[in-house]
PDB file of N, CA and C in Angstrom:
ATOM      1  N   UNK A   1       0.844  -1.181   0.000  1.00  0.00           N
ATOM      2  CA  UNK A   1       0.000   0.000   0.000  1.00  0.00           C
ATOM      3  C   UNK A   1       0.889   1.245   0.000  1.00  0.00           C
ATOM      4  N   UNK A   2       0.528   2.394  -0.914  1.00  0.00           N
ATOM      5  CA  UNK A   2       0.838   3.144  -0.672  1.00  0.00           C
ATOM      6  C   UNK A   2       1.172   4.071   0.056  1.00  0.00           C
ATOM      7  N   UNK A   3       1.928   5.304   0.405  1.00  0.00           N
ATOM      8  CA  UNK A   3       1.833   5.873   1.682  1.00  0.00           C
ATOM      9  C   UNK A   3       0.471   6.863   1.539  1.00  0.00           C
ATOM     10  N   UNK A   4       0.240   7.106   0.743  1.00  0.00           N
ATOM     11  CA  UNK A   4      -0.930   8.561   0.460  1.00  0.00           C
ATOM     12  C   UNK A   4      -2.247   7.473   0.669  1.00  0.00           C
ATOM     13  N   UNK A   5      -2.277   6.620   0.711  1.00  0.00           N
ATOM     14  CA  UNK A   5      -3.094   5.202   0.895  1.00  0.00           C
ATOM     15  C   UNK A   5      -3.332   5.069   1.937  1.00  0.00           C
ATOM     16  N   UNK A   6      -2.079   5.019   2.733  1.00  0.00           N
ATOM     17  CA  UNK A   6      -2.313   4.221   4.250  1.00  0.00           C
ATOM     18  C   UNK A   6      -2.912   5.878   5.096  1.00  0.00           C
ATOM     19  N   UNK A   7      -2.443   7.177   3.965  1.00  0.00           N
ATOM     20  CA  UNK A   7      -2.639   7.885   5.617  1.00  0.00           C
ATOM     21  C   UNK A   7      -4.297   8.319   5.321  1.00  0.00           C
ATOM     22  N   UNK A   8      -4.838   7.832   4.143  1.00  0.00           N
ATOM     23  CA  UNK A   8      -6.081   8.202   3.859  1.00  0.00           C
ATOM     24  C   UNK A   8      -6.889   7.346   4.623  1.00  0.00           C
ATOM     25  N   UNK A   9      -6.524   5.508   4.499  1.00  0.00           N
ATOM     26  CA  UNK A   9      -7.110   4.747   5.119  1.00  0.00           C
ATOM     27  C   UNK A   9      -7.215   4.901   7.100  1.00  0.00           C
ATOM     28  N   UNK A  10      -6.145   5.193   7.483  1.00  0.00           N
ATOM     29  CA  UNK A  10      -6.274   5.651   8.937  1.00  0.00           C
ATOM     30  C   UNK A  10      -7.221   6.690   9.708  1.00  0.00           C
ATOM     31  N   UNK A  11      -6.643   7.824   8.124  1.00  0.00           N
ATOM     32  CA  UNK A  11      -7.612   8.955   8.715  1.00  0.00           C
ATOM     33  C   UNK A  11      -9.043   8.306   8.890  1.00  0.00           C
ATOM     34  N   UNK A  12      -9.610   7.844   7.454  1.00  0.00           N
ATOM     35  CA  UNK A  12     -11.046   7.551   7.619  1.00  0.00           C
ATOM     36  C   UNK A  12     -11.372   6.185   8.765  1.00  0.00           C
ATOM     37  N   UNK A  13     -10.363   5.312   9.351  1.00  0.00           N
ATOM     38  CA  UNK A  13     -10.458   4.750  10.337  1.00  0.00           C
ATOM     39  C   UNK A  13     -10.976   5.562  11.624  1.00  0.00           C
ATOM     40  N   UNK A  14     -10.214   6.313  11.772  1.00  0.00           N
ATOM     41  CA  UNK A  14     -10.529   7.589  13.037  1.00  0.00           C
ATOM     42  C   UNK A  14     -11.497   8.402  12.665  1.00  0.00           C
ATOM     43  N   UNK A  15     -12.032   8.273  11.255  1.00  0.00           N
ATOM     44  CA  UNK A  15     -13.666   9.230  11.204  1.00  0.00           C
ATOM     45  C   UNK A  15     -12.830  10.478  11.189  1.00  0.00           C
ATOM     46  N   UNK A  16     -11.721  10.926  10.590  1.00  0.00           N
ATOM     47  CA  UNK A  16     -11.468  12.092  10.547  1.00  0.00           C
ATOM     48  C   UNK A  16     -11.357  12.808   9.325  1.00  0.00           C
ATOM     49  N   UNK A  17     -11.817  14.176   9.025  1.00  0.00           N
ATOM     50  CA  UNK A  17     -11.663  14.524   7.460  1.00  0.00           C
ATOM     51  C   UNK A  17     -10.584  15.044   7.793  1.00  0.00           C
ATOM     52  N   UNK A  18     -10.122  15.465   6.349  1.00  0.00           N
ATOM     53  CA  UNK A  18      -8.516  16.176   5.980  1.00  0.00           C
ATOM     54  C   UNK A  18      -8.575  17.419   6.682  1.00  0.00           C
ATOM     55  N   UNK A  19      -9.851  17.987   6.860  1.00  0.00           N
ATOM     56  CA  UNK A  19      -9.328  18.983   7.580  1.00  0.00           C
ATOM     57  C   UNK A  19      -9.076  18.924   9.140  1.00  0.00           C
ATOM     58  N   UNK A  20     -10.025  18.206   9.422  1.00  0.00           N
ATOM     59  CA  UNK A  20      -9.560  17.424  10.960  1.00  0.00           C
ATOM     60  C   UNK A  20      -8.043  17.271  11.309  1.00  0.00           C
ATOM     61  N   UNK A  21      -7.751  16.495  10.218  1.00  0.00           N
ATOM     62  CA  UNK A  21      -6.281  16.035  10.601  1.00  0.00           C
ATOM     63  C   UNK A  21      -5.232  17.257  10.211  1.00  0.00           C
ATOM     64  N   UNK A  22      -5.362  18.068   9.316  1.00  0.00           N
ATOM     65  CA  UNK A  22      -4.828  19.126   9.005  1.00  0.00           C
ATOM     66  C   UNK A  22      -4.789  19.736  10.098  1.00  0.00           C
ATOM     67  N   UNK A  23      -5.768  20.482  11.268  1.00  0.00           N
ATOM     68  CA  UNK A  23      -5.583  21.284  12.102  1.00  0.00           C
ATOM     69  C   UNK A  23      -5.206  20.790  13.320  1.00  0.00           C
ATOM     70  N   UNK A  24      -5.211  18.936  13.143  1.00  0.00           N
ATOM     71  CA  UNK A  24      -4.804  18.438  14.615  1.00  0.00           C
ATOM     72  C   UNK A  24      -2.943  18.820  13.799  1.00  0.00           C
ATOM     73  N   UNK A  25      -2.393  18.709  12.653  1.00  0.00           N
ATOM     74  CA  UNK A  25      -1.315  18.497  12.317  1.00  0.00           C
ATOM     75  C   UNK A  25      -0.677  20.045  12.411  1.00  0.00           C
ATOM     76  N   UNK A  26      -1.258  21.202  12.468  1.00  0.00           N
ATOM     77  CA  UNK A  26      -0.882  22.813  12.371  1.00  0.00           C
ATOM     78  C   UNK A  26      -0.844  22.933  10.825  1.00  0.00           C
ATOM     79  N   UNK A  27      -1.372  21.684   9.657  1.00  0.00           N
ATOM     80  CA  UNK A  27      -1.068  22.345   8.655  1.00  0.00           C
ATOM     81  C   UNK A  27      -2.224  22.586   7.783  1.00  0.00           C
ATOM     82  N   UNK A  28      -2.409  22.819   6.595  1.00  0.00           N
ATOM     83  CA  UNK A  28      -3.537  22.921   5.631  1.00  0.00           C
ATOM     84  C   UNK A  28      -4.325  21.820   4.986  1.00  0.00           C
ATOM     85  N   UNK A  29      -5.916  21.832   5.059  1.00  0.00           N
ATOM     86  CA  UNK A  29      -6.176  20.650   4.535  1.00  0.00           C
ATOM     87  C   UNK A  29      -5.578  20.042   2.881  1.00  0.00           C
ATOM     88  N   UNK A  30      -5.017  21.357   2.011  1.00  0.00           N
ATOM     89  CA  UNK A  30      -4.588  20.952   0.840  1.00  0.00           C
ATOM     90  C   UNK A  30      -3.326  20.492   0.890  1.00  0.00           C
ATOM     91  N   UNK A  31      -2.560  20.122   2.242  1.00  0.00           N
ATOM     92  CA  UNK A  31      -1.405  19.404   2.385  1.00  0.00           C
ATOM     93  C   UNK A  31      -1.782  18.051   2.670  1.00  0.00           C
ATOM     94  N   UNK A  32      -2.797  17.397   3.337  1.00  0.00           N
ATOM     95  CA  UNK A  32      -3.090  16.453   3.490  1.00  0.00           C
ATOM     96  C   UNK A  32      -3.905  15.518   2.207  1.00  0.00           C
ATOM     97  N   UNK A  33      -4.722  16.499   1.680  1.00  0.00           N
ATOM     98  CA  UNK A  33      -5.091  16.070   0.463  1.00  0.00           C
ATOM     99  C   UNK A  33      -3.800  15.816  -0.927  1.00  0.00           C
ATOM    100  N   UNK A  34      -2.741  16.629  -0.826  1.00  0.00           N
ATOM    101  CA  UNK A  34      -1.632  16.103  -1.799  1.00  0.00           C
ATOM    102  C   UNK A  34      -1.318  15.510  -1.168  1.00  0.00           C
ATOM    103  N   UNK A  35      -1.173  14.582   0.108  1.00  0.00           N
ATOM    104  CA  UNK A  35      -0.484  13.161   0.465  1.00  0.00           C
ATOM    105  C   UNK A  35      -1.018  12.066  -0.287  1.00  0.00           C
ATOM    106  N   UNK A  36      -2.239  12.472   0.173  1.00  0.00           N
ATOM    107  CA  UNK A  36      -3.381  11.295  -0.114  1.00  0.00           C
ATOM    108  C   UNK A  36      -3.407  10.993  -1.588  1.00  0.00           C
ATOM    109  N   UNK A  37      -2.956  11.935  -2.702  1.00  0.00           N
ATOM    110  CA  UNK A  37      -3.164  11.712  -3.733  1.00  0.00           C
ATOM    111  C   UNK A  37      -1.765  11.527  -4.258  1.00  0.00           C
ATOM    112  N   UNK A  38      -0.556  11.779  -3.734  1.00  0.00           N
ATOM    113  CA  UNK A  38       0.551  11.342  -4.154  1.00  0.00           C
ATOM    114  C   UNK A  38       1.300  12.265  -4.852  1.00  0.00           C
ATOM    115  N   UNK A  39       0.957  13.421  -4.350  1.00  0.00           N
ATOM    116  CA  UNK A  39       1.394  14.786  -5.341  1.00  0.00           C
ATOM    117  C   UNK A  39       2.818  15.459  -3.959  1.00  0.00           C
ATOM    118  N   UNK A  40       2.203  15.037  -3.328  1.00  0.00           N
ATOM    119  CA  UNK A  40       3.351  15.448  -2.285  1.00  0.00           C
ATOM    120  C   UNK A  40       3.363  14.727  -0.638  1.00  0.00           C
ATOM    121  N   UNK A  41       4.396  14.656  -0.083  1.00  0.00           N
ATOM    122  CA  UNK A  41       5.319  13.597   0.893  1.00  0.00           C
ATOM    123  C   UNK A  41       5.241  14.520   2.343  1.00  0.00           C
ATOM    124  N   UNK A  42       4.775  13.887   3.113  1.00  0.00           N
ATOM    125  CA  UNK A  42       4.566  14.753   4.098  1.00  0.00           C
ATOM    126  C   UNK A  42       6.240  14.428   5.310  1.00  0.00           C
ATOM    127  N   UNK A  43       6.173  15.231   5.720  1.00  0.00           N
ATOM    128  CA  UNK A  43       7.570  15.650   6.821  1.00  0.00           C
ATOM    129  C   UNK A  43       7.613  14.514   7.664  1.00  0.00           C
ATOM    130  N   UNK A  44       8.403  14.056   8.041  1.00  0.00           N
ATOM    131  CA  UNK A  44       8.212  13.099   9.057  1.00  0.00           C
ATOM    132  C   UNK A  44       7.892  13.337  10.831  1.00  0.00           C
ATOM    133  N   UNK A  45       7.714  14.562  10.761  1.00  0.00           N
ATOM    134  CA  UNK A  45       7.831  15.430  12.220  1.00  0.00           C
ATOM    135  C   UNK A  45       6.219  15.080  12.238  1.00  0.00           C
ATOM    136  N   UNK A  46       5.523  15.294  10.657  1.00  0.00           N
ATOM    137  CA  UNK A  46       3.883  15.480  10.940  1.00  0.00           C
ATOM    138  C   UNK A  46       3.735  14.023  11.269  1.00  0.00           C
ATOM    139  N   UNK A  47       4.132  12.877  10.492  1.00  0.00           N
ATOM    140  CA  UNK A  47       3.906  11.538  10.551  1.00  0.00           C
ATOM    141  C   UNK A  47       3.775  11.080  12.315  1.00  0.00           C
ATOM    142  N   UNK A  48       4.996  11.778  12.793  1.00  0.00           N
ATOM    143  CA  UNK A  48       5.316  11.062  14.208  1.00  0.00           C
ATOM    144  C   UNK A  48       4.161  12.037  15.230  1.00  0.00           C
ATOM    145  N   UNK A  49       3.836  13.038  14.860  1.00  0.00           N
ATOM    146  CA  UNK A  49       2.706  13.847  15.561  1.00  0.00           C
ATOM    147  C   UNK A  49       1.397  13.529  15.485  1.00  0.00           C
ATOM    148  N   UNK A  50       1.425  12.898  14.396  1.00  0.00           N
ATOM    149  CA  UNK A  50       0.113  12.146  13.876  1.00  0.00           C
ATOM    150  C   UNK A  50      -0.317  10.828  15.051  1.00  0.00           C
ATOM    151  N   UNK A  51       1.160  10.271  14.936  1.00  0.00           N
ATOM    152  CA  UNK A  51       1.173   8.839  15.026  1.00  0.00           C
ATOM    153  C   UNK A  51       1.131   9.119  16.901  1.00  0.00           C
ATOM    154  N   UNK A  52       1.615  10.183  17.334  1.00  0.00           N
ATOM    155  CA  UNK A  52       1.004  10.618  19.091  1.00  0.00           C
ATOM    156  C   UNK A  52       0.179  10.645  19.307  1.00  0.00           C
ATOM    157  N   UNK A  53      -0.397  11.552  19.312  1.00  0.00           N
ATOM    158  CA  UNK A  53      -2.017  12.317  19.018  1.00  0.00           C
ATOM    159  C   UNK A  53      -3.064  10.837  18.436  1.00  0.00           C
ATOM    160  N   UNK A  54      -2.642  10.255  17.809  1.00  0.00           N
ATOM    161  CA  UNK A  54      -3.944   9.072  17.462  1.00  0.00           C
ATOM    162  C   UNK A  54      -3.767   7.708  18.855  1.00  0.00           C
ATOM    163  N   UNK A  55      -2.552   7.550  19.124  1.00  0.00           N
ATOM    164  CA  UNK A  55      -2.805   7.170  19.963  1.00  0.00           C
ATOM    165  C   UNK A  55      -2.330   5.280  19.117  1.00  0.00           C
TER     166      UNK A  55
END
């Protein structure tokens, strides 16, 4: 699976939209939406903040 895959599939695991996760992340929902679609690679600082915060 892809990575823009897995962070789409999680989010919607947690019932969260892009913008949800965008403002739990400090960033924009059109950063989360180019993950998801493979247009752009998110930081690994957001990954590991993500990966706190969800628990």
């Amino acid at each position: 699976m892809e990575l823009g895959n897995k962070i789409k599939y999680y989010r919607l695991k947690k019932e969260m939209t892009q913008e949800r996760l965008a403002e739990k992340l400090g960033l924009s929902a059109q950063a989360v939406s180019k993950w998801e679609l493979g247009a752009a690679m998110p930081d690994i600082t957001c990954c590991r903040s993500w990966r706190r915060s969800s628990g």
